[in-house]
C-alpha atoms as a PDB file:
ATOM      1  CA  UNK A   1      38.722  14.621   2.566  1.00  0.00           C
ATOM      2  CA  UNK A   2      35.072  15.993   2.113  1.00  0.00           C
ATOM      3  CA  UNK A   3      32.269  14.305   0.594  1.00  0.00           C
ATOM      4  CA  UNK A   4      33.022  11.537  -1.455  1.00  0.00           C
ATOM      5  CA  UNK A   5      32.101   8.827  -4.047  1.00  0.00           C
ATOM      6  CA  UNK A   6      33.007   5.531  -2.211  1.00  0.00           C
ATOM      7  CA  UNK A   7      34.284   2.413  -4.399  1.00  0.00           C
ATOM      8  CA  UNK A   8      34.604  -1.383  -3.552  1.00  0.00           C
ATOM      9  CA  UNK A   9      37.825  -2.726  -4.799  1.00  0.00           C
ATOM     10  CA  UNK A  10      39.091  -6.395  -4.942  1.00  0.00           C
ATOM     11  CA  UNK A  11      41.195  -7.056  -7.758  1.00  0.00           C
ATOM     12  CA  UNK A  12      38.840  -8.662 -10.032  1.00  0.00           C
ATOM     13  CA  UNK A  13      38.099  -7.674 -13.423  1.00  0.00           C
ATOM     14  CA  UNK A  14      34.681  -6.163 -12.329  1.00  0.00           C
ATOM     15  CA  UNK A  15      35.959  -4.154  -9.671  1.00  0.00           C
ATOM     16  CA  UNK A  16      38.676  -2.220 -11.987  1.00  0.00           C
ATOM     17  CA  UNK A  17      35.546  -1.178 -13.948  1.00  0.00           C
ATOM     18  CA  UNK A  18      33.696  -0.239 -11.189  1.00  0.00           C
ATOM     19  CA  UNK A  19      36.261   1.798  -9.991  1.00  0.00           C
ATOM     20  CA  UNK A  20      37.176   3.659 -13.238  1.00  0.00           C
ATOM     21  CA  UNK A  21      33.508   4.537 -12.952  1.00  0.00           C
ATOM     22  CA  UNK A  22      33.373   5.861 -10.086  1.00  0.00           C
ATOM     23  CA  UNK A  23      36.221   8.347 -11.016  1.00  0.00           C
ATOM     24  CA  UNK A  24      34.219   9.486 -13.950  1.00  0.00           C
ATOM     25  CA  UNK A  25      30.929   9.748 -11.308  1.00  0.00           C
ATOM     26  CA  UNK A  26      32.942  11.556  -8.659  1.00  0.00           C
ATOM     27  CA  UNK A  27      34.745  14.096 -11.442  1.00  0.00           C
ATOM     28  CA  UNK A  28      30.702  14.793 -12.629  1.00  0.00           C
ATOM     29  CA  UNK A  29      29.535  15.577  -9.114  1.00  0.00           C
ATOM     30  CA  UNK A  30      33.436  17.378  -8.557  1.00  0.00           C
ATOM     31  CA  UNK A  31      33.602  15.372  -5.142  1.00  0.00           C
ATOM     32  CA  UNK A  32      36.883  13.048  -4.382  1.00  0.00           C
ATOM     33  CA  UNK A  33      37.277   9.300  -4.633  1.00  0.00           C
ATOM     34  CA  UNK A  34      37.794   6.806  -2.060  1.00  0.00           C
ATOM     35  CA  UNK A  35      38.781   3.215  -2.875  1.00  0.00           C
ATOM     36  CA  UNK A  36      38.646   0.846   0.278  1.00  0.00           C
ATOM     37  CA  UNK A  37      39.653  -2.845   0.149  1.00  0.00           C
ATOM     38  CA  UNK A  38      37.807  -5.532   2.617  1.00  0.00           C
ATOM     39  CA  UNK A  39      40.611  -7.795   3.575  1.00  0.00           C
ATOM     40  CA  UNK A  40      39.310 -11.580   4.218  1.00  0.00           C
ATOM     41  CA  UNK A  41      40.864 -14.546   5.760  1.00  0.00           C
ATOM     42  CA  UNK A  42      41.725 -15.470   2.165  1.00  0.00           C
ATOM     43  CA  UNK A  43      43.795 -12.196   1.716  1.00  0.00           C
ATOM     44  CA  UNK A  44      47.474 -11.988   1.438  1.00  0.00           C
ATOM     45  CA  UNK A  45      47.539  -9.536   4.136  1.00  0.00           C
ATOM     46  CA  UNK A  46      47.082 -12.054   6.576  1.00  0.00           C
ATOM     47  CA  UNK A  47      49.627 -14.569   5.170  1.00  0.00           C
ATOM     48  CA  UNK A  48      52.558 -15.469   7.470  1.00  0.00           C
ATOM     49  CA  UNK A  49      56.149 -14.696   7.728  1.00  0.00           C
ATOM     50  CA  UNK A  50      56.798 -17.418   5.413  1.00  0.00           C
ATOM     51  CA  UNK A  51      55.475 -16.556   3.036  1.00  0.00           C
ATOM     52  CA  UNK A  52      57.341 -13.810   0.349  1.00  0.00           C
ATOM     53  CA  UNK A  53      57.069 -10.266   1.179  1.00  0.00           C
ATOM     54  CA  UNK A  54      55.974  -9.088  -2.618  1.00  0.00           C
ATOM     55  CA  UNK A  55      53.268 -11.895  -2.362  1.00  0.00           C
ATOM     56  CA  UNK A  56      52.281 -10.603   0.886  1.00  0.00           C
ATOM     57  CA  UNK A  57      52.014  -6.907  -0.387  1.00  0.00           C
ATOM     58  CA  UNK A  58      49.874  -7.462  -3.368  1.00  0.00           C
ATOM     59  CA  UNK A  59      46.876  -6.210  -1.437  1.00  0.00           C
ATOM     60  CA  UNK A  60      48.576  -3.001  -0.991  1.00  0.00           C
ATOM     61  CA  UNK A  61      50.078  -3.002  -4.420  1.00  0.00           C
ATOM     62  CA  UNK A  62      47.061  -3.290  -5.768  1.00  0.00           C
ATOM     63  CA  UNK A  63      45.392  -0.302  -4.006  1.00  0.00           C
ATOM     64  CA  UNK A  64      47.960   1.517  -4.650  1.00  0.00           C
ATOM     65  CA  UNK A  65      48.270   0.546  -8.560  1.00  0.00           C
ATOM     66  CA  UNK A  66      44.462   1.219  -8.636  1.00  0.00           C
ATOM     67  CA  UNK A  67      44.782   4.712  -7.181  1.00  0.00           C
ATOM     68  CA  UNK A  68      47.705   5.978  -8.948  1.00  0.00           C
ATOM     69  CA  UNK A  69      46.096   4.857 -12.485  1.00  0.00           C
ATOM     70  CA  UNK A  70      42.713   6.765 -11.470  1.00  0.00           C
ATOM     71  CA  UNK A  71      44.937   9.648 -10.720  1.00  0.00           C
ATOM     72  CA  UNK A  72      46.514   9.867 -13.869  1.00  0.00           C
ATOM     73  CA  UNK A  73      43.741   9.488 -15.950  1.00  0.00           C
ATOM     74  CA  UNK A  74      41.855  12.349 -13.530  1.00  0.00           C
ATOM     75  CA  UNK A  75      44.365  15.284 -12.559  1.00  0.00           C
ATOM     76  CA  UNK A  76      43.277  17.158 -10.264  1.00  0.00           C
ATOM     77  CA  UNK A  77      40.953  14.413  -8.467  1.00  0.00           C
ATOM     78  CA  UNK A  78      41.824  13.254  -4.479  1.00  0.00           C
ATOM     79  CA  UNK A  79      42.009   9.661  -4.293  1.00  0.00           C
ATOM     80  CA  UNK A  80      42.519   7.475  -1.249  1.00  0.00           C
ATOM     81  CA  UNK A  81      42.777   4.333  -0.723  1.00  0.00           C
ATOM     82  CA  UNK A  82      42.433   2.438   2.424  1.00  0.00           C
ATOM     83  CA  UNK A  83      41.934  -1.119   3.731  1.00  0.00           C
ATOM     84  CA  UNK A  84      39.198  -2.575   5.692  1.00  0.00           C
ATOM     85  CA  UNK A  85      38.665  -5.058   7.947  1.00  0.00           C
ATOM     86  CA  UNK A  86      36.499  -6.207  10.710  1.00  0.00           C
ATOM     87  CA  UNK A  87      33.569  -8.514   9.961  1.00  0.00           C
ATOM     88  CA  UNK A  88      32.302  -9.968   6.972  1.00  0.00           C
ATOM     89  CA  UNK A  89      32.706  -8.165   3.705  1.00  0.00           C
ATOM     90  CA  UNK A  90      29.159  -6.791   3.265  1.00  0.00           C
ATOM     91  CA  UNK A  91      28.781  -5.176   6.825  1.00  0.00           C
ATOM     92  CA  UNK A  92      32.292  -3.943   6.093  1.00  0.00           C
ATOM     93  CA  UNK A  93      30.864  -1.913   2.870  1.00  0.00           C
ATOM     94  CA  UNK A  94      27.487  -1.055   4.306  1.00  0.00           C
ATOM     95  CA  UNK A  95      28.848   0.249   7.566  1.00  0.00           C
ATOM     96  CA  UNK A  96      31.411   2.059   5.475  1.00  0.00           C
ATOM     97  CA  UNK A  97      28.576   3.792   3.466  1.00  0.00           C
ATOM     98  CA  UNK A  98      27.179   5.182   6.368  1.00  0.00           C
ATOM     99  CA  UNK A  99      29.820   7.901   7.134  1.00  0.00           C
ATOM    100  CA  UNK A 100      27.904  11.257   6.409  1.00  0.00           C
ATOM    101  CA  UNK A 101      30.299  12.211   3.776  1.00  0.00           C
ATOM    102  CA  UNK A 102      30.195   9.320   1.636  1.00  0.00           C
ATOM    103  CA  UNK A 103      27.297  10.278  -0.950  1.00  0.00           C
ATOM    104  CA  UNK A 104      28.087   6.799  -3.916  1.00  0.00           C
ATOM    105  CA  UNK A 105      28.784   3.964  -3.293  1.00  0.00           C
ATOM    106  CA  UNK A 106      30.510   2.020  -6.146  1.00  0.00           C
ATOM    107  CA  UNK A 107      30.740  -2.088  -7.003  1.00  0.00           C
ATOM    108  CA  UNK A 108      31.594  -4.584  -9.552  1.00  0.00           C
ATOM    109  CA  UNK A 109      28.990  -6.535 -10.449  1.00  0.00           C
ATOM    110  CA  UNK A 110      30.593  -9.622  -9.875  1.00  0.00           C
ATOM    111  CA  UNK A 111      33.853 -10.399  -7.385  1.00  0.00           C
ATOM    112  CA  UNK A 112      36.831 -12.027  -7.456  1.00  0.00           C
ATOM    113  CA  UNK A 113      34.944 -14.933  -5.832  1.00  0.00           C
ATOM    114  CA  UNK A 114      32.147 -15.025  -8.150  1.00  0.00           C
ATOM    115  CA  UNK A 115      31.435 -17.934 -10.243  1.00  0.00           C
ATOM    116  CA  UNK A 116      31.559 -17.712 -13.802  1.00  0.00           C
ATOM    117  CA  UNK A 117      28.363 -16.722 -15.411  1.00  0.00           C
ATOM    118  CA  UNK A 118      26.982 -15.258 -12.373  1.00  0.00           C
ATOM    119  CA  UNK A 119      25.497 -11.456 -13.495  1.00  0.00           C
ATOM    120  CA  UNK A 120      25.813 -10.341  -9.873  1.00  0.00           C
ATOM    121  CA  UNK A 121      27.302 -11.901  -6.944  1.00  0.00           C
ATOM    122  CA  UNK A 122      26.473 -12.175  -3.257  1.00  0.00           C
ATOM    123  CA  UNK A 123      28.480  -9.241  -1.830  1.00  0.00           C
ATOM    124  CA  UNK A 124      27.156  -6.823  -4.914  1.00  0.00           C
ATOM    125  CA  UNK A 125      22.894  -7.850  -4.128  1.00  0.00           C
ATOM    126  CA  UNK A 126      23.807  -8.030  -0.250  1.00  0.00           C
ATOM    127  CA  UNK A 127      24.935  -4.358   0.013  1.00  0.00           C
ATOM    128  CA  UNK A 128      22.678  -3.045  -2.692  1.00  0.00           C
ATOM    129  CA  UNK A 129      19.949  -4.171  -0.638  1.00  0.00           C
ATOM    130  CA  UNK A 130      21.146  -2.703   2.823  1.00  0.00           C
ATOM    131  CA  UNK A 131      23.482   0.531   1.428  1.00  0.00           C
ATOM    132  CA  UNK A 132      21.905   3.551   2.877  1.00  0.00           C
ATOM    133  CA  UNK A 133      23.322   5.883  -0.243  1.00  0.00           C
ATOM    134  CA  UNK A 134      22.891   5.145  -3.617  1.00  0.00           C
ATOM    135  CA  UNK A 135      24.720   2.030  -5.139  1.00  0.00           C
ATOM    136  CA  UNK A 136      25.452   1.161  -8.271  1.00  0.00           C
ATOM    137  CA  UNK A 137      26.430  -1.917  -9.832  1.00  0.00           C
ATOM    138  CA  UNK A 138      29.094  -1.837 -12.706  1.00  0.00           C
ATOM    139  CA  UNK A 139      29.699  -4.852 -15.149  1.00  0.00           C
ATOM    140  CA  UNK A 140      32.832  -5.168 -17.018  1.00  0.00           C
ATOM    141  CA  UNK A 141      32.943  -5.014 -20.876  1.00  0.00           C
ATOM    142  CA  UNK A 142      34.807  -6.244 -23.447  1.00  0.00           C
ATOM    143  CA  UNK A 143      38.173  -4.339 -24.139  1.00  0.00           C
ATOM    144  CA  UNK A 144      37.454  -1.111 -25.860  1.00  0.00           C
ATOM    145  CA  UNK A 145      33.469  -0.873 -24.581  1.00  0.00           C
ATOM    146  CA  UNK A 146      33.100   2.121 -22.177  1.00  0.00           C
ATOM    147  CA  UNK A 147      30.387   0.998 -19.409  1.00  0.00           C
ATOM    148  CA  UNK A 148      28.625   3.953 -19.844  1.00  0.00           C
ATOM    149  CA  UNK A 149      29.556   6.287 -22.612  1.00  0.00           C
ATOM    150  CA  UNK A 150      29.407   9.895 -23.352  1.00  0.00           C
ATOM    151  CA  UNK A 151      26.361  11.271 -23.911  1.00  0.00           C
ATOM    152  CA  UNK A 152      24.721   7.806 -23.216  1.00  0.00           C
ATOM    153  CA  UNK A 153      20.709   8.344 -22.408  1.00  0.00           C
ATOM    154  CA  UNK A 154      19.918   7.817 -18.547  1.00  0.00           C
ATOM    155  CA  UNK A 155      17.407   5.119 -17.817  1.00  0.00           C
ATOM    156  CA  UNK A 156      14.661   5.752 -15.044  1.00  0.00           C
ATOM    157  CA  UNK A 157      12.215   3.595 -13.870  1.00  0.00           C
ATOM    158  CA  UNK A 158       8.806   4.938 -12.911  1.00  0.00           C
ATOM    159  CA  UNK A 159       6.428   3.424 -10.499  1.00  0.00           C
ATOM    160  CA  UNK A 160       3.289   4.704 -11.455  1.00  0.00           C
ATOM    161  CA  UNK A 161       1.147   3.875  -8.844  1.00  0.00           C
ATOM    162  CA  UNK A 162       3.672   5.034  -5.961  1.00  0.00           C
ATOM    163  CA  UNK A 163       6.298   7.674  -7.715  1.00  0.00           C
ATOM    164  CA  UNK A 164       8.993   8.139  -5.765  1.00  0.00           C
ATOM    165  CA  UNK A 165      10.208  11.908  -5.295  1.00  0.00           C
ATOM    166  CA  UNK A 166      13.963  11.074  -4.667  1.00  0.00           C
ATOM    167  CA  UNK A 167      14.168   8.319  -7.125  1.00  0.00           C
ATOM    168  CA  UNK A 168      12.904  10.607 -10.035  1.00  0.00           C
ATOM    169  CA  UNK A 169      14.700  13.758  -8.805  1.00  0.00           C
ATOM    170  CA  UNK A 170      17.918  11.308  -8.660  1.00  0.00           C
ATOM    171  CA  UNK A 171      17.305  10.801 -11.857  1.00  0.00           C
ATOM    172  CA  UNK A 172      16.658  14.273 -13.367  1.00  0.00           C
ATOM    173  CA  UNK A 173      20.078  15.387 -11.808  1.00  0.00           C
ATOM    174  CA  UNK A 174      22.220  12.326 -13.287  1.00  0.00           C
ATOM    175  CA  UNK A 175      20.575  13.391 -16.725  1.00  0.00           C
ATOM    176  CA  UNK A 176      21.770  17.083 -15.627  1.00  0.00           C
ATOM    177  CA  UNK A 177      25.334  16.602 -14.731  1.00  0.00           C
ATOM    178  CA  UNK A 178      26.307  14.490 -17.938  1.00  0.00           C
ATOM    179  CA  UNK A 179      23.781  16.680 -20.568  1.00  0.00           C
ATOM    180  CA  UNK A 180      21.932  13.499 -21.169  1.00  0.00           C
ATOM    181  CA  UNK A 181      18.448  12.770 -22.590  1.00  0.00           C
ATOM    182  CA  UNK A 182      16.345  11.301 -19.333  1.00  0.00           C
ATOM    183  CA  UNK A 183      14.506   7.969 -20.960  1.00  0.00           C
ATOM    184  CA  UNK A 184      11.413   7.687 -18.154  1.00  0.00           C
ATOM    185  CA  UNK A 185      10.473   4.505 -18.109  1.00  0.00           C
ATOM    186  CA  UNK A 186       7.112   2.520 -16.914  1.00  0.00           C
ATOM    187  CA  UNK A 187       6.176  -1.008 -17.762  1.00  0.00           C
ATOM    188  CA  UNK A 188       2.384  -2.152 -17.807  1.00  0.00           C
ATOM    189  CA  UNK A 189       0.989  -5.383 -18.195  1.00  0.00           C
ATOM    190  CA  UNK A 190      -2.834  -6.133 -19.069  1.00  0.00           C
ATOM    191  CA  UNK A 191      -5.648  -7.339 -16.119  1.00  0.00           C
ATOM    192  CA  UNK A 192      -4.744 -10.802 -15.368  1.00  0.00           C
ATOM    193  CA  UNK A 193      -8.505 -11.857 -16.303  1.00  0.00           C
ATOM    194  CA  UNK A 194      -7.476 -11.170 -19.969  1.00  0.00           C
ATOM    195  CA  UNK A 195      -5.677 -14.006 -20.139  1.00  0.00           C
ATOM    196  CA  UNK A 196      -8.071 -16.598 -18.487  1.00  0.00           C
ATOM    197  CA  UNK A 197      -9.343 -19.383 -20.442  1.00  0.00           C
ATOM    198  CA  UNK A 198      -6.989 -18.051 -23.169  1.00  0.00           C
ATOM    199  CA  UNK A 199      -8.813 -14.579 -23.859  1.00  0.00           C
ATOM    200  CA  UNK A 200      -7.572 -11.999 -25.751  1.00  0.00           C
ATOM    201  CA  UNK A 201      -8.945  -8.366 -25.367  1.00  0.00           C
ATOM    202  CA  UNK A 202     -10.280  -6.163 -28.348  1.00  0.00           C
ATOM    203  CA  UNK A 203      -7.656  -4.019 -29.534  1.00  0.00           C
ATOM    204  CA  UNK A 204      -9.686  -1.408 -28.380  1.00  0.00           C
ATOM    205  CA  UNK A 205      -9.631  -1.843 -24.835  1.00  0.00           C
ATOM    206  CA  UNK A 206      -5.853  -2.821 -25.187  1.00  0.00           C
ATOM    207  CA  UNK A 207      -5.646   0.677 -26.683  1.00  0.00           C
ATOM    208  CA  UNK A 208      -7.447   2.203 -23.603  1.00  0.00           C
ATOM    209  CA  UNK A 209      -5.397   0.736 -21.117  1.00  0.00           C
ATOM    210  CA  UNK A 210      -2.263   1.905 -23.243  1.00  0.00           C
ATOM    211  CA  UNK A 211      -3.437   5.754 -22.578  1.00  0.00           C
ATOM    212  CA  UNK A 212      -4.130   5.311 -19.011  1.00  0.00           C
ATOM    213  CA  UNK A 213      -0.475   4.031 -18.427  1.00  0.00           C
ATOM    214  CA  UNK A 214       0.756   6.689 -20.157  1.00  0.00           C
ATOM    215  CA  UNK A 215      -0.905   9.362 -18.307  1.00  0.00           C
ATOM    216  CA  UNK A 216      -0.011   8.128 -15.490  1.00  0.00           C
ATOM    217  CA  UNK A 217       3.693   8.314 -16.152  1.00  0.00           C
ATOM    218  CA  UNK A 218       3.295  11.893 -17.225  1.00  0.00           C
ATOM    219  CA  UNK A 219       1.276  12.806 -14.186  1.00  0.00           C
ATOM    220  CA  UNK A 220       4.593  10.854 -12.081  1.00  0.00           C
ATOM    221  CA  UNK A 221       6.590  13.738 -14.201  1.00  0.00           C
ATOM    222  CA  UNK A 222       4.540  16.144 -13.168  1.00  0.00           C
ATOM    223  CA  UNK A 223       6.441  19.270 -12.360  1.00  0.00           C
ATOM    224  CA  UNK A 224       9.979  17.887 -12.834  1.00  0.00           C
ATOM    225  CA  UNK A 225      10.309  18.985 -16.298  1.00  0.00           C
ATOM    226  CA  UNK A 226      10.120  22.445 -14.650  1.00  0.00           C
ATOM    227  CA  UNK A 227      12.171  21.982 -12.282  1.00  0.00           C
ATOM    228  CA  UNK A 228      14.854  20.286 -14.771  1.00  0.00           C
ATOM    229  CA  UNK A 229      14.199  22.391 -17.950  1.00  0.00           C
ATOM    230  CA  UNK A 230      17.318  21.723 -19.244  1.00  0.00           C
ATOM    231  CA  UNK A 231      17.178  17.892 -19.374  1.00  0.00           C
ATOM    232  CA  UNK A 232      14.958  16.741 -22.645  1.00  0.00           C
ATOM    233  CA  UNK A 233      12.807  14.027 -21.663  1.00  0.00           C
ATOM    234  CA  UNK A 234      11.338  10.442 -23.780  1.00  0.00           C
ATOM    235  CA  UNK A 235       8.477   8.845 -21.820  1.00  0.00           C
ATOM    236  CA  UNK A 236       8.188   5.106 -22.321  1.00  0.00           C
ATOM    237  CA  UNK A 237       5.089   3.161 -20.975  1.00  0.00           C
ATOM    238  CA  UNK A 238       5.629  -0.275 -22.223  1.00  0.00           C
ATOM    239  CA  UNK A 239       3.562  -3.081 -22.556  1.00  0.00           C
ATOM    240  CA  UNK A 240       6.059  -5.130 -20.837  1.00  0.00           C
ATOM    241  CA  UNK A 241       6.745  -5.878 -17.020  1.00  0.00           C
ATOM    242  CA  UNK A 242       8.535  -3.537 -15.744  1.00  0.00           C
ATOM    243  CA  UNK A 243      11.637  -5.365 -15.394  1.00  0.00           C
ATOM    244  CA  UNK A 244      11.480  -6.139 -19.049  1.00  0.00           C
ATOM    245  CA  UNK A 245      10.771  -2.666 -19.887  1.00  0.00           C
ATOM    246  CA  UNK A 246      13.786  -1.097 -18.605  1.00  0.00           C
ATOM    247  CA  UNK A 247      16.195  -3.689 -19.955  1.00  0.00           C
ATOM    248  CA  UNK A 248      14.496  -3.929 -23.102  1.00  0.00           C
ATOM    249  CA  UNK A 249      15.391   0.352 -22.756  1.00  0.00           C
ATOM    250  CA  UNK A 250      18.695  -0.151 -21.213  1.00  0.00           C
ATOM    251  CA  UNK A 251      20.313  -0.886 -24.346  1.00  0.00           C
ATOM    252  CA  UNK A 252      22.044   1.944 -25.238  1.00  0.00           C
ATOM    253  CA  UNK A 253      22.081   3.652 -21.453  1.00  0.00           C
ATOM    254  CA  UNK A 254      24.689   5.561 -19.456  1.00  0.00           C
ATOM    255  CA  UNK A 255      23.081   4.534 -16.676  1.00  0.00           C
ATOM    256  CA  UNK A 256      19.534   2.874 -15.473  1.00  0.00           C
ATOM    257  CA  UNK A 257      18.157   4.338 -12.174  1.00  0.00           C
ATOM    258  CA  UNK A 258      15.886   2.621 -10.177  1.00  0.00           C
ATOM    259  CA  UNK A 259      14.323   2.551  -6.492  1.00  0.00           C
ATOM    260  CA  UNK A 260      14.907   0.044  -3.528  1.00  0.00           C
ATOM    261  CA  UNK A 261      12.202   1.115  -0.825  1.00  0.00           C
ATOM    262  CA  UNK A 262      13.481   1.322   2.866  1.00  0.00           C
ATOM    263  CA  UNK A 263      11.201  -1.621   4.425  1.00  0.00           C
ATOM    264  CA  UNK A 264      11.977  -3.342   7.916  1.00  0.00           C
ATOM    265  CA  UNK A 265      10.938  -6.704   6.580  1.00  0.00           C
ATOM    266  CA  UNK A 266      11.216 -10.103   9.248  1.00  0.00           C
ATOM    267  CA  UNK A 267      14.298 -10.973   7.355  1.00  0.00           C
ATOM    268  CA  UNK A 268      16.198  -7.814   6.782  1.00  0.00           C
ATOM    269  CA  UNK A 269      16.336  -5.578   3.775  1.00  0.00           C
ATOM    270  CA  UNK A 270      15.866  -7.147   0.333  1.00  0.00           C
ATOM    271  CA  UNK A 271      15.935  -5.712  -3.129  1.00  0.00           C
ATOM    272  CA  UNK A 272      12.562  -5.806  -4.804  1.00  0.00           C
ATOM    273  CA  UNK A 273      11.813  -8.209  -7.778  1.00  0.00           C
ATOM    274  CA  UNK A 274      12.267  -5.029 -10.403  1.00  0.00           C
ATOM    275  CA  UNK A 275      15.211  -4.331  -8.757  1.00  0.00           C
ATOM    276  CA  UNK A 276      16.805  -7.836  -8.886  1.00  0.00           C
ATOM    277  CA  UNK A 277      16.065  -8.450 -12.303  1.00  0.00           C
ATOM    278  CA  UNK A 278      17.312  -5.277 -13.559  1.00  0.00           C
ATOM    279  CA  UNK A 279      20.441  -5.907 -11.972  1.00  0.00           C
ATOM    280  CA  UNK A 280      20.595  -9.356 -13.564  1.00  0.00           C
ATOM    281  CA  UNK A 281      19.600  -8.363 -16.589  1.00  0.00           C
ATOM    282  CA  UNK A 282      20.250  -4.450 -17.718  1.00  0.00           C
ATOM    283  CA  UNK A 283      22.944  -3.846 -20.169  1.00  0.00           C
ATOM    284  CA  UNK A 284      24.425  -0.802 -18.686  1.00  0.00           C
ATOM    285  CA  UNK A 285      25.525   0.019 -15.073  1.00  0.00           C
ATOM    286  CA  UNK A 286      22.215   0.263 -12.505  1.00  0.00           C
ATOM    287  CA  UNK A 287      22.304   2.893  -9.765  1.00  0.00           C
ATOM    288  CA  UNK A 288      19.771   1.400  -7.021  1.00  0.00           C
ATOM    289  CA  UNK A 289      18.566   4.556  -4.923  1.00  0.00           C
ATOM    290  CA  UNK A 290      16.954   4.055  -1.413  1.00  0.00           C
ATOM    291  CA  UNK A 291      13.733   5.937  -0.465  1.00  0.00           C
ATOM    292  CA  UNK A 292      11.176   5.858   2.055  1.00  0.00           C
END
């Protein structure tokens, strides 16, 4: 098959749109498509003899349904579709994501489990925080809203004090492939003496800080506009948390791109608080990328 952009697929709302995205993503980056199922003990697949054989094929019919669609609306693109099994769903995914030719990995942001009102469910933040490839998370939209349309700005967060290489260079070439304005963005918040006893700092000082934080997203830049000369570039230092800055930005995104660090932490792999919220919170699809 080659390399690949790898989507999650369960029949739910959320996962349709996820997978339509991930079409568009893999025609961009002109790899094929791969659309795996995790069967459960609450799939049909596993339902007995008894029990009607066009209720116990709707697993496969909807694979196959799914694929043929994506097809259509893609000639020329390789789909496949297969169906998983053999643990729980999100060490099904992650282990999936680790074949060498996989390079996306693609997810609803909420399953056909999920309960209603929940942003992001338990499979979409478990595998996000574990996925060795990039992951994004895609939400569904009303009927006639694209998830991320044409020409849609792409979103980057910018940690300041410890830019991350692969993150920003992620970023640069998502903004590359789709001819998209790159919207770098780095949220600052003021000393957290400023606000003891209820004090507010002269404007002047507020002003000082404000030109620090924004020199130090262009020195985090540094060299990429070079690099990328034909992606234009907004830098946004916020006063804001940096959460809050990027959804605040997120708006009218294709795409937000953040970083998930690779830490062996006591209790296994966990998204960072930026990264949670975003995902929670963004209005556009979030593509978490892992770095050292």
């Amino acid at each position: 098959m080659g390399a690949y952009v790898l989507a999650g697929l369960d029949g739910s709302v959320e996962s349709t749109t996820a997978a339509g995205w991930a079409a568009d993503q893999a025609v961009r980056r002109r790899l094929a498509l791969r659309l795996v199922h995790v069967e459960t003990w609450l799939d049909d697949a596993h339902a007995g003899a008894s029990v009607p054989a066009d209720v116990r094929t709707l697993t496969t019919r909807m694979l196959t349904r799914t694929q043929d669609a994506l097809r259509a609306a893609h000639p020329g693109l390789e789909v496949r579709a297969d169906l998983l099994g053999g643990g729980p769903v999100v060490d099904v995914l992650v282990d999936a994501a680790t074949d060498p030719e996989a390079e996306l990995l693609v997810l609803g942001s909420r399953g056909i489990g999920g309960f209603e009102g929940l942003v992001v469910g338990s499979v979409g933040l478990g595998v996000t925080a574990r996925s060795p490839i990039p992951t994004a998370l895609v939400r569904a939209h009303g009927a006639g809203h694209l998830p991320d349309p044409d020409g849609a700005p792409v979103v980057l967060g910018v940690d300041t004090r410890a830019p991350s290489a692969e993150v920003i260079e992620y970023a640069f070439r998502e903004a590359a492939r789709r001819g998209a304005l790159l919207r770098a963005v780095h949220g600052w918040t003021p000393p957290p003496v400023w606000g003891y006893a209820g004090w507010v700092a002269p404007q002047a000082e507020t002003e000082e800080f404000r030109l620090i934080e924004a020199e130090l997203l262009s020195d985090a830049l540094a060299g990429w506009r070079e690099k990328f000369p034909e992606v234009a570039v907004v830098e946004c230092s916020q006063l804001a948390t940096g959460a809050q800055a990027l959804v605040d930005q997120s708006s009218d995104a294709g795409v937000v791109v953040v970083g998930r660090r690779l830490r062996h932490l006591p209790l296994g792999p966990r998204l960072g608080p930026v990264g949670h919220a975003v995902l929670h919170h963004a209005h556009a699809p979030v593509l978490v990328v892992p770095h050292d």
